[in-house]
Protein backbone atom coordinates (compact mmCIF):
# COMPACT_ATOMS: atom_id res chain seq x y z
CA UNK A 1 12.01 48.26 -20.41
CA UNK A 2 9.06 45.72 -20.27
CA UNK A 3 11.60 42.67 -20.14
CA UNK A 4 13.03 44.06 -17.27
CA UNK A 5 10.01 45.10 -15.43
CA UNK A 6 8.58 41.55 -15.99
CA UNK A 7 11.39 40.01 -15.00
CA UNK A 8 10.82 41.97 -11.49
CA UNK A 9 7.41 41.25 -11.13
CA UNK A 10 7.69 37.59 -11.81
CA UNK A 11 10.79 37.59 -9.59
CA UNK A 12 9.01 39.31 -6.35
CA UNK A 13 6.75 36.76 -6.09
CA UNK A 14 8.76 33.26 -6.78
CA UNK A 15 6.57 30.01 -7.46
CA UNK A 16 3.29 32.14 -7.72
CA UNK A 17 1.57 31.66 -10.64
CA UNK A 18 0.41 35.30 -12.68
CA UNK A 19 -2.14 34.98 -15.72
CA UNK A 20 -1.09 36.98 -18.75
CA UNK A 21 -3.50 39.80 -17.57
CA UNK A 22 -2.55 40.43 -14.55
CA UNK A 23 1.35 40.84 -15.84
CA UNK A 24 0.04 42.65 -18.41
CA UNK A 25 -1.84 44.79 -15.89
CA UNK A 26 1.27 44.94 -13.30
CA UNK A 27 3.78 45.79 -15.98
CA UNK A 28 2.18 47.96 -18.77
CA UNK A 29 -0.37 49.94 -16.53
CA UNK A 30 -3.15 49.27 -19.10
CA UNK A 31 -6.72 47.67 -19.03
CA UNK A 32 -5.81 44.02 -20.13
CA UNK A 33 -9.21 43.52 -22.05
CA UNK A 34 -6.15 44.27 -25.12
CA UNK A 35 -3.12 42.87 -24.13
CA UNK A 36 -2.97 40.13 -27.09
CA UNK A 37 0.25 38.55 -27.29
CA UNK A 38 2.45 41.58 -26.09
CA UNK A 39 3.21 39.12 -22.91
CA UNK A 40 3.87 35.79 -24.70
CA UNK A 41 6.39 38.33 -26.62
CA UNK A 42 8.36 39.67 -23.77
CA UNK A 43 8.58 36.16 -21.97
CA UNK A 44 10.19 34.78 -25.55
CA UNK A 45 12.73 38.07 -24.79
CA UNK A 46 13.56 37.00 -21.46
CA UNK A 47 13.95 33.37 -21.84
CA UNK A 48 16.59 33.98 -25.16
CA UNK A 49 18.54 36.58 -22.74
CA UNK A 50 18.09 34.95 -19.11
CA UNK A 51 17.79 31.39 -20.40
CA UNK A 52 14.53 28.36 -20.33
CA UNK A 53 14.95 27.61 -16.71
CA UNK A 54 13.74 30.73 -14.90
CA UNK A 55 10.43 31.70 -16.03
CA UNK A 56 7.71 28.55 -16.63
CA UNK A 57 4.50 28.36 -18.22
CA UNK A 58 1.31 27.18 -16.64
CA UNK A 59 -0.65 25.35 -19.16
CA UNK A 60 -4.11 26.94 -18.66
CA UNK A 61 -3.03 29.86 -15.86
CA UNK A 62 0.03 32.14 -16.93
CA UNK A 63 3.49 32.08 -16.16
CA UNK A 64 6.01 31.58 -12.53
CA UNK A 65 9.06 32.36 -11.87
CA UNK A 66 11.18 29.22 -10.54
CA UNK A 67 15.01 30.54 -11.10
């Protein structure tokens, strides 16, 4: 359920870079003051299902979709 809808976010918005917050934010419709490593978590997910090459990390900033 949150693979998926992070996977859509990410994929809306191609090349743009979104700090853990905001996906946090987008995705779990929570205050992100708490999200800890619930995001890092579900990108693992989707990168061992979809593959490395789609989603990339932004030392620093968050994470982009490239696929």
């Amino acid at each position: 359920h949150y693979e998926f809808q992070t996977l859509a976010y990410l994929a809306q918005h191609p090349g743009w870079v979104f700090s853990k917050e905001q996906i946090y934010e987008a995705v779990w419709k929570e205050n992100p003051k708490h999200c800890g490593s619930a995001v890092v978590n579900v990108i693992s997910q989707l990168r061992r299902k979809i593959g490395e090459g789609y989603i990339e990390t932004v030392i620093n900033s968050g994470y982009k979709f490239v696929g």
